[in-house]
C-alpha atoms as a PDB file:
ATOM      1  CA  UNK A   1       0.000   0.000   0.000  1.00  0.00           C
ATOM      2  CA  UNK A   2       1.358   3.097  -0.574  1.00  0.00           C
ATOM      3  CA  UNK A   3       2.720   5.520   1.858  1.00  0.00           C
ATOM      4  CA  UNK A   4       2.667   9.282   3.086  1.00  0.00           C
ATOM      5  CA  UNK A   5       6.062  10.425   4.160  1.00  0.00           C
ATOM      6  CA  UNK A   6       6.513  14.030   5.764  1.00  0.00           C
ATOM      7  CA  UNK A   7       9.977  15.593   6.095  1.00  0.00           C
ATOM      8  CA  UNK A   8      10.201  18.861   8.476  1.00  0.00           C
ATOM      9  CA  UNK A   9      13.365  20.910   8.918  1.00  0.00           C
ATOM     10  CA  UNK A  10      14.403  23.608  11.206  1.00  0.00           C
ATOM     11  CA  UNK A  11      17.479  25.571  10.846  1.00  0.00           C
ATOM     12  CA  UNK A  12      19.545  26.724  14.260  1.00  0.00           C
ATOM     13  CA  UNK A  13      18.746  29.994  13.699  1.00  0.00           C
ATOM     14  CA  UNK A  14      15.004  28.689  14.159  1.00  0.00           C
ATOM     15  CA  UNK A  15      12.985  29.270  17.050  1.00  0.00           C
ATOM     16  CA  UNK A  16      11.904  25.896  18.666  1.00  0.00           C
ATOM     17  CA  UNK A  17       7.963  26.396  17.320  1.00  0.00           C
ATOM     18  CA  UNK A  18       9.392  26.227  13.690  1.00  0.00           C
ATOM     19  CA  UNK A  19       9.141  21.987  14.033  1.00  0.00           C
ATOM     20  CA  UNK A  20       5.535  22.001  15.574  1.00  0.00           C
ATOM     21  CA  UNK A  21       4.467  24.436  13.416  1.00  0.00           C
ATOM     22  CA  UNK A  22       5.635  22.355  10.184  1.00  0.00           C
ATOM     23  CA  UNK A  23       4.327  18.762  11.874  1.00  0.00           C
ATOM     24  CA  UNK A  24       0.988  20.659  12.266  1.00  0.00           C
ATOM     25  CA  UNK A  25       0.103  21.829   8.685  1.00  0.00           C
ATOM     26  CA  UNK A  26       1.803  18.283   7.518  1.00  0.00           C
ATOM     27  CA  UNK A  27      -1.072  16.598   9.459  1.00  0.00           C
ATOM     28  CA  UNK A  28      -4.094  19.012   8.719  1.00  0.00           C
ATOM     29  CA  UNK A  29      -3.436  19.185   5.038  1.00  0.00           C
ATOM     30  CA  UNK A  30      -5.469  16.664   2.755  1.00  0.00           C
ATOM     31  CA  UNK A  31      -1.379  15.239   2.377  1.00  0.00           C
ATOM     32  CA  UNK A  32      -1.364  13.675   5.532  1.00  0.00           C
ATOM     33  CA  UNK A  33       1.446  11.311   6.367  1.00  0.00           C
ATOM     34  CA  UNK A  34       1.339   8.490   7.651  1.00  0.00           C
ATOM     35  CA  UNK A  35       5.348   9.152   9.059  1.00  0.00           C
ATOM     36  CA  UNK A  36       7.432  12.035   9.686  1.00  0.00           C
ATOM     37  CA  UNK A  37      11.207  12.880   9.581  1.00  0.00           C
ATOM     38  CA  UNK A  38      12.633  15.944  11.519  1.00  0.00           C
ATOM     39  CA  UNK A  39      16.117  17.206  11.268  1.00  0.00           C
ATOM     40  CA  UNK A  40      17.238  19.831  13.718  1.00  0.00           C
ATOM     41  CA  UNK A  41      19.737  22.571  13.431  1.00  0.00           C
ATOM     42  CA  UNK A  42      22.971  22.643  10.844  1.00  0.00           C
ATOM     43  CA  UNK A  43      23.516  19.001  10.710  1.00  0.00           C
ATOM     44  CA  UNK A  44      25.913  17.570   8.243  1.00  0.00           C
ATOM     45  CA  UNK A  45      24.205  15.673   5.131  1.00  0.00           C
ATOM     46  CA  UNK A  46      20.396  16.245   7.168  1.00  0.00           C
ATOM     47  CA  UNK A  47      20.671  12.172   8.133  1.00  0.00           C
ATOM     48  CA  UNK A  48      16.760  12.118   9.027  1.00  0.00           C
ATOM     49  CA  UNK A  49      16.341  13.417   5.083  1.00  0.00           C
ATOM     50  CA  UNK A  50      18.202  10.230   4.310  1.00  0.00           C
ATOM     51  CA  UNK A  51      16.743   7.969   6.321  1.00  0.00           C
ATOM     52  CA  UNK A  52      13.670   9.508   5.486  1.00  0.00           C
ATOM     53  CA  UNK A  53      14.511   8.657   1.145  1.00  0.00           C
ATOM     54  CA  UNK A  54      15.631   6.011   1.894  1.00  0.00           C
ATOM     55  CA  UNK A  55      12.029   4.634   3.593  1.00  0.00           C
ATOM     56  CA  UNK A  56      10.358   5.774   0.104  1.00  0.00           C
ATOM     57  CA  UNK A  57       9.743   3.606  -2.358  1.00  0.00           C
ATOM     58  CA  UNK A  58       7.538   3.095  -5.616  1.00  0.00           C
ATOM     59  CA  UNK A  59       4.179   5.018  -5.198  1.00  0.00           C
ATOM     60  CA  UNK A  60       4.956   6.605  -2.242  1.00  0.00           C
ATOM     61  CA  UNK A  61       4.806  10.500  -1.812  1.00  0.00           C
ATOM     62  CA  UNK A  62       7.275  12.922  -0.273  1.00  0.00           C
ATOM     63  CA  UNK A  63       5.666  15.768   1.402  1.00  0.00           C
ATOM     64  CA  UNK A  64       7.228  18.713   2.907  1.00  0.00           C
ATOM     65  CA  UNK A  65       6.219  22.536   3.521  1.00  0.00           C
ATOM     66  CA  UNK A  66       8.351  24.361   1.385  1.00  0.00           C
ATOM     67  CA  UNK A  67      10.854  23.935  -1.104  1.00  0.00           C
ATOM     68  CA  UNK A  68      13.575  25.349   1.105  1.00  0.00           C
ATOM     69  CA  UNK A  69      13.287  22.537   3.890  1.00  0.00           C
ATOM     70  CA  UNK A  70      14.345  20.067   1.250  1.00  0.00           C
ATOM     71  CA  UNK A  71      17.464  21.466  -0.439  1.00  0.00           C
ATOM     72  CA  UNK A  72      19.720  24.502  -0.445  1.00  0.00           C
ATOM     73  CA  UNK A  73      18.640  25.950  -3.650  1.00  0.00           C
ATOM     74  CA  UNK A  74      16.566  25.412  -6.802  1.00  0.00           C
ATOM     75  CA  UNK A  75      19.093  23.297  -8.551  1.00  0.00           C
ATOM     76  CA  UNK A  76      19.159  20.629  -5.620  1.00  0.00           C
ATOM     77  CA  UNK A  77      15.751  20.435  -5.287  1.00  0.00           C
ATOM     78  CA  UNK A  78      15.315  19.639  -9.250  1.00  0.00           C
ATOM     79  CA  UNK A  79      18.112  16.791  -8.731  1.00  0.00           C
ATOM     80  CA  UNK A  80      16.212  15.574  -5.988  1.00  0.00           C
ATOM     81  CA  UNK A  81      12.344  15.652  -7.643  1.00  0.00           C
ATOM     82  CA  UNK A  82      14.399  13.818 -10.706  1.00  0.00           C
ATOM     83  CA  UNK A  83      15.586  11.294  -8.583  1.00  0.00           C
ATOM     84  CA  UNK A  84      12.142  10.212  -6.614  1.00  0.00           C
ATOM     85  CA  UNK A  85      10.747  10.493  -9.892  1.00  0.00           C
ATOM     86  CA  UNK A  86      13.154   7.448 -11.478  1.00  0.00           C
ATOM     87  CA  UNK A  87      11.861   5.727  -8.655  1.00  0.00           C
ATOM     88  CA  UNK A  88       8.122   6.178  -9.067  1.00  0.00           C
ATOM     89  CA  UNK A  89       7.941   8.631  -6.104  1.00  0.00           C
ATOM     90  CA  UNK A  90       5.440  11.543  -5.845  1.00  0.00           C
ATOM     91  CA  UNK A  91       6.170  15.321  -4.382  1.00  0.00           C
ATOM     92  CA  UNK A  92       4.203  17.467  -2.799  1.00  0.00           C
ATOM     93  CA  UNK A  93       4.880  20.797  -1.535  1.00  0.00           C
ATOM     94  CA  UNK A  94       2.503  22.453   0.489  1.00  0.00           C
ATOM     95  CA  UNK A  95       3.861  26.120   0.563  1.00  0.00           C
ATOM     96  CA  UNK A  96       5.775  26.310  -2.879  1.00  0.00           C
ATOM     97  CA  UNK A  97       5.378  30.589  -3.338  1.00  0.00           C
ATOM     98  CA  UNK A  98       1.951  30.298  -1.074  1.00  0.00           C
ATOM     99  CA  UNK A  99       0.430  27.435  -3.690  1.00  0.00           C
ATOM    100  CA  UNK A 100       0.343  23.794  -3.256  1.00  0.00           C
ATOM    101  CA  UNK A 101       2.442  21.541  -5.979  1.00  0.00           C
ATOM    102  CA  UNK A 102       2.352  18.498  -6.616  1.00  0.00           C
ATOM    103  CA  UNK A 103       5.170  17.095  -8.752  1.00  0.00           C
ATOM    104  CA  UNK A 104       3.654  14.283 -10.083  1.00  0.00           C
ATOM    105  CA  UNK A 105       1.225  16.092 -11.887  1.00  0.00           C
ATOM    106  CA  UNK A 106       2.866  17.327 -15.986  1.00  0.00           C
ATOM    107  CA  UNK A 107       1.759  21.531 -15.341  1.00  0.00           C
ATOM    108  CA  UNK A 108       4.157  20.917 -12.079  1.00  0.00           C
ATOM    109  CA  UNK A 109       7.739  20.100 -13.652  1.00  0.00           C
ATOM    110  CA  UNK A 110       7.732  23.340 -15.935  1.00  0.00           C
ATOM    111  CA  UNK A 111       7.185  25.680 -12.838  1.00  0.00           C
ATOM    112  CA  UNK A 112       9.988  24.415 -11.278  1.00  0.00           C
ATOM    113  CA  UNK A 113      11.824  24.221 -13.967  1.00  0.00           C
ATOM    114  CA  UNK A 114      11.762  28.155 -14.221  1.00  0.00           C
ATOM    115  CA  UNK A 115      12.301  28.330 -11.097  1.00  0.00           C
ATOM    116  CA  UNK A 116      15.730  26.925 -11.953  1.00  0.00           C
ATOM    117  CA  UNK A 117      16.168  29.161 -14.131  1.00  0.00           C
ATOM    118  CA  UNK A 118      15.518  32.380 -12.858  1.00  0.00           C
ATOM    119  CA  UNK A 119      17.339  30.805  -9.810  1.00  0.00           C
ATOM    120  CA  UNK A 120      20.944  30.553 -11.917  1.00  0.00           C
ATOM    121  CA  UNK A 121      20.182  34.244 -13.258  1.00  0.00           C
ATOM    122  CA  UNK A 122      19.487  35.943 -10.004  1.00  0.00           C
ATOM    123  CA  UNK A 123      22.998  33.585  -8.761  1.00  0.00           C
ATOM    124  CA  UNK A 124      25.026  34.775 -11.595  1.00  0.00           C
ATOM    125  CA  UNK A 125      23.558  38.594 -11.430  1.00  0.00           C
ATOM    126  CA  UNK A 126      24.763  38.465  -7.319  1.00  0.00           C
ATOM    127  CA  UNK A 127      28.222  37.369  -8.724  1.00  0.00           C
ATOM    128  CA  UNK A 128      28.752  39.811 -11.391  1.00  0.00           C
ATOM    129  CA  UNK A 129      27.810  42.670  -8.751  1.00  0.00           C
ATOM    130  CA  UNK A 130      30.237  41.197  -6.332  1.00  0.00           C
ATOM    131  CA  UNK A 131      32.784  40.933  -8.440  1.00  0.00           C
ATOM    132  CA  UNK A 132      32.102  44.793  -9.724  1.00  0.00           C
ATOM    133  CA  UNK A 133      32.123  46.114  -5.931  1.00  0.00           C
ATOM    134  CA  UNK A 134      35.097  44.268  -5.072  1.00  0.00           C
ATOM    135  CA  UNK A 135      36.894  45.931  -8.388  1.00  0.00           C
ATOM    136  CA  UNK A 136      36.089  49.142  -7.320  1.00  0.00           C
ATOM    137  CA  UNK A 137      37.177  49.380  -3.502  1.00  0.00           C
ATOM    138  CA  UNK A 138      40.132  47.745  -4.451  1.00  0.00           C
ATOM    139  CA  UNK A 139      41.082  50.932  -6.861  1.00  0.00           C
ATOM    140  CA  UNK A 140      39.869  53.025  -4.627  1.00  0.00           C
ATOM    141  CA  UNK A 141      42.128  51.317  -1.836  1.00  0.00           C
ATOM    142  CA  UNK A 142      39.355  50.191   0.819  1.00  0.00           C
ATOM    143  CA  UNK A 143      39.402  46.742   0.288  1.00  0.00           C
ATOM    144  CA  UNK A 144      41.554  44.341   2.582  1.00  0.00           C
ATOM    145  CA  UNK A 145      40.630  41.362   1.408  1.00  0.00           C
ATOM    146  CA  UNK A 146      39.185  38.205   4.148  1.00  0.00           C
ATOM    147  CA  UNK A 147      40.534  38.593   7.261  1.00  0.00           C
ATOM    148  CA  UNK A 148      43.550  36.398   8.394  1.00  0.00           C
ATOM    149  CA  UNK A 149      42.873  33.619  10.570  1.00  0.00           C
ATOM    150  CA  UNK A 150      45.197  34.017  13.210  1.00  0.00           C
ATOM    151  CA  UNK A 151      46.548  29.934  14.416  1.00  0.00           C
ATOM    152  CA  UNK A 152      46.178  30.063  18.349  1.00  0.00           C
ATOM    153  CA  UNK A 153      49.592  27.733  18.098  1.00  0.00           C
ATOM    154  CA  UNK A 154      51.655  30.345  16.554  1.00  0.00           C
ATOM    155  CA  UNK A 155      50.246  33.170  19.905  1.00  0.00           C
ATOM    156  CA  UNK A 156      50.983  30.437  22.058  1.00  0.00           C
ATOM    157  CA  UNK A 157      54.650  30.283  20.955  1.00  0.00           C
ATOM    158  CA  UNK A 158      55.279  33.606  21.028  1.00  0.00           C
ATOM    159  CA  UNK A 159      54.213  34.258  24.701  1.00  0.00           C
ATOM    160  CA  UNK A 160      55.251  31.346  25.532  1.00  0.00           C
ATOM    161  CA  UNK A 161      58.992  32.694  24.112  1.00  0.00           C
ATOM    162  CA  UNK A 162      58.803  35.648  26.542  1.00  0.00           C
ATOM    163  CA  UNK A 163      56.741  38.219  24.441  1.00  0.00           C
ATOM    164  CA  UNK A 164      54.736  40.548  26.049  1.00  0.00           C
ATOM    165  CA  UNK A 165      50.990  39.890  25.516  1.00  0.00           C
ATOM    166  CA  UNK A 166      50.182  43.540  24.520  1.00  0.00           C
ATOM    167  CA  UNK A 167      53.231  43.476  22.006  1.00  0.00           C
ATOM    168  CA  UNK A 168      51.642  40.111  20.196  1.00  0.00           C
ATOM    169  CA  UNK A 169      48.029  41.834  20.312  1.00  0.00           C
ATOM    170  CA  UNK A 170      49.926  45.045  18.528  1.00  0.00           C
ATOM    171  CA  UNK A 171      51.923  43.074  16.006  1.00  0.00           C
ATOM    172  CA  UNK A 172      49.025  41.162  15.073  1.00  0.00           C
ATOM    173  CA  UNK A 173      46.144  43.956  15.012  1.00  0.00           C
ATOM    174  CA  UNK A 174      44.311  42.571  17.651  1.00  0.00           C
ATOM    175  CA  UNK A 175      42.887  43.407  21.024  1.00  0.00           C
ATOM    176  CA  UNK A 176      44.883  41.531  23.997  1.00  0.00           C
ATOM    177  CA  UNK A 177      41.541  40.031  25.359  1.00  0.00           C
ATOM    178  CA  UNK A 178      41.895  37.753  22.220  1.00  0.00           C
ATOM    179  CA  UNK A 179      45.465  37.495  22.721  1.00  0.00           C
ATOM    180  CA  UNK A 180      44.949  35.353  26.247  1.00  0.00           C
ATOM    181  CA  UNK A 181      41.921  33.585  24.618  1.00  0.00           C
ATOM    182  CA  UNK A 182      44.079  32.143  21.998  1.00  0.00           C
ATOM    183  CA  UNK A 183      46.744  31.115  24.478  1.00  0.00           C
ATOM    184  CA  UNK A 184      44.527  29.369  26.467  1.00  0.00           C
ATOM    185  CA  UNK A 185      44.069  28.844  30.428  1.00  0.00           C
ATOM    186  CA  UNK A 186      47.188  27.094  31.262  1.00  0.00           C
ATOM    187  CA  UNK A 187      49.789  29.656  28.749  1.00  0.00           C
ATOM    188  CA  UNK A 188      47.151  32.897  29.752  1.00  0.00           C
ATOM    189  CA  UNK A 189      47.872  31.658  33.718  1.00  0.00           C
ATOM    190  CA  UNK A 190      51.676  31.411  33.113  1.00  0.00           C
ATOM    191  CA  UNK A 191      52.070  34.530  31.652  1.00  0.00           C
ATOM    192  CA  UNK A 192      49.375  36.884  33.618  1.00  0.00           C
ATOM    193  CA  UNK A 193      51.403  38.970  36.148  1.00  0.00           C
ATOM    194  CA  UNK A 194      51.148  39.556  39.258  1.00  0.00           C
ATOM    195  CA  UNK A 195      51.330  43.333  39.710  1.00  0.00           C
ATOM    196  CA  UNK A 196      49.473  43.374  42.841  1.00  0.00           C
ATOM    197  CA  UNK A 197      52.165  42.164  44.409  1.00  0.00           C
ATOM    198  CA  UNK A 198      54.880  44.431  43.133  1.00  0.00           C
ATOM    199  CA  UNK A 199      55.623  47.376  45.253  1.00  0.00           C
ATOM    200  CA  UNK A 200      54.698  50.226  42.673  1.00  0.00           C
ATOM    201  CA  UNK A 201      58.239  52.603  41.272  1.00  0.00           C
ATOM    202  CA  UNK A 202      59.256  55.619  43.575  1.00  0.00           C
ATOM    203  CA  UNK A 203      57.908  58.567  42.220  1.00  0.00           C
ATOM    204  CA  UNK A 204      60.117  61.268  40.704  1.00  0.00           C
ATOM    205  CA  UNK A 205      62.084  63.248  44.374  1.00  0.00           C
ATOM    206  CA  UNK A 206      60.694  60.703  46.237  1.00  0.00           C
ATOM    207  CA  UNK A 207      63.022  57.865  47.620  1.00  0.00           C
ATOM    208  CA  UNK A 208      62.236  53.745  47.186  1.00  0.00           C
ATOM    209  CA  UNK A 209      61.300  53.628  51.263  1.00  0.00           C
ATOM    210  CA  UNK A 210      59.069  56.326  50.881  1.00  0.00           C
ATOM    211  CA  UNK A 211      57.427  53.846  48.253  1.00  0.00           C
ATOM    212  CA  UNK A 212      56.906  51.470  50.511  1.00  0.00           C
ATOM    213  CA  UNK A 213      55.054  53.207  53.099  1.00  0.00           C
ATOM    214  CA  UNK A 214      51.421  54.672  53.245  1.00  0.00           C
ATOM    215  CA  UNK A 215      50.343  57.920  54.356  1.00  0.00           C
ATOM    216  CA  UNK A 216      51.274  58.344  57.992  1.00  0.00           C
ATOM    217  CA  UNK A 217      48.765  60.234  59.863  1.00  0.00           C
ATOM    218  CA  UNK A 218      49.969  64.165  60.381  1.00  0.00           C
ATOM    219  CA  UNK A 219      52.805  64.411  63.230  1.00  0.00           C
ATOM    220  CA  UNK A 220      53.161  60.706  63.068  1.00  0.00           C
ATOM    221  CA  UNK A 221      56.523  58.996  61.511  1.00  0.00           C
ATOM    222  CA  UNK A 222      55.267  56.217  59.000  1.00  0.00           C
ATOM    223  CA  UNK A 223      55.193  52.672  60.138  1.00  0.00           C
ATOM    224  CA  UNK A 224      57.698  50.399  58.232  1.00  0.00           C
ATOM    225  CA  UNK A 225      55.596  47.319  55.856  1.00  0.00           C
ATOM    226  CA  UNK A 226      57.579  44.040  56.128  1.00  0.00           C
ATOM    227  CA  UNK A 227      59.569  43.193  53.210  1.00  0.00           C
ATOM    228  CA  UNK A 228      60.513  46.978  53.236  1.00  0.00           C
ATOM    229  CA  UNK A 229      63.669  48.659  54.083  1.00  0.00           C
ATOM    230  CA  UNK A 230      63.617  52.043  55.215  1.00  0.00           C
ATOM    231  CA  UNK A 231      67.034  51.850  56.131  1.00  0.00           C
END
């Protein structure tokens, strides 16, 4: 007997309503499946979209809300409607530009067809415009290319080598907050300094003792700190 297959997708950048709200027009539309598949978030290769093809088979139909929750673009989505079809199974699409397609009917393959089409054109029109913009702030000296990634090995070494961390931050354009997150907790520990526990350089006509000693109350002589000489 055939069988009604639903696929839902939700990108990360999805709020978590995004898969209910899919599963719920899946089952309320005359399309209703009998099973559904749900990736979640930027997976690699979508593996519930292959396990889900891979459960179709002849005179079965694949139905999803959009276009977009199946493939990338317009090209993948024509590679993948060719391929169900050479195995004798259906598409639907509930939401295809607010109208419900179904692929196995003939009117269906020359919409998305154009689609293709005007897909490629609108790709290689982006392109061309890129291309032009990146042609024109590099004559006019603003562009600086993509940024460098900087290794987190190579800051390591450095501080590790006795460089300063605001010296590496300088050298390499960068603020020193990323310097220490490059390095990492155990190099960023060895290489923090302890300051608090320096006794702060005499200021100018004032001796190192002097330093070393806090305010003394007026008409009082100031009270030596241990690990000071006043001598």
């Amino acid at each position: 007997m055939p069988t009604t297959i639903g696929y839902i997708r939700a990108s990360a950048a999805d709020p978590p309503s995004v898969i209910e709200e899919q599963r719920k027009l899946l089952a309320w539309s005359p399309y209703r499946p009998d099973r559904m598949f749900a990736d979640r978030g930027n997976v690699l290769g979508q593996p519930q979209l292959r396990a889900c093809l891979a459960a179709l088979g002849a005179g079965d139909v694949l139905v999803a809300t959009s276009g977009d929750r199946l493939a990338h673009s317009v090209d993948a989505m024509l590679a993948m409607e060719d391929g169900l079809q050479r195995r004798g199974v259906g598409l639907v699409l509930l939401a295809f530009n607010g109208a419900v397609v179904d692929f196995r009917t003939e009117e269906a393959k020359p919409v998305l067809k154009l689609m293709c089409e005007i897909s490629r054109w609108h790709y290689r029109g982006l392109r061309e415009r890129q291309h032009a913009g990146i042609a024109q702030a590099r004559q006019e000296g603003r562009y600086r290319g993509r940024r460098a990634v900087i290794p987190a090995e190579d800051v390591r070494q450095r501080l590790q080598a006795g460089e300063r961390p605001s010296a590496v931050a300088r050298d390499l354009g960068i603020a020193r907050s990323t310097v220490y997150r490059l390095a990492g907790d155990r190099v960023a520990a060895s290489i923090t300094p302890s300051r608090a526990l320096v006794p702060p350089p005499p200021a100018p006509g004032r001796s190192p003792s002097a330093a070393c000693a806090p305010p003394a109350p007026a008409g009082a002589a100031p009270a030596p700190i241990p690990g000071c000489s006043l001598g």
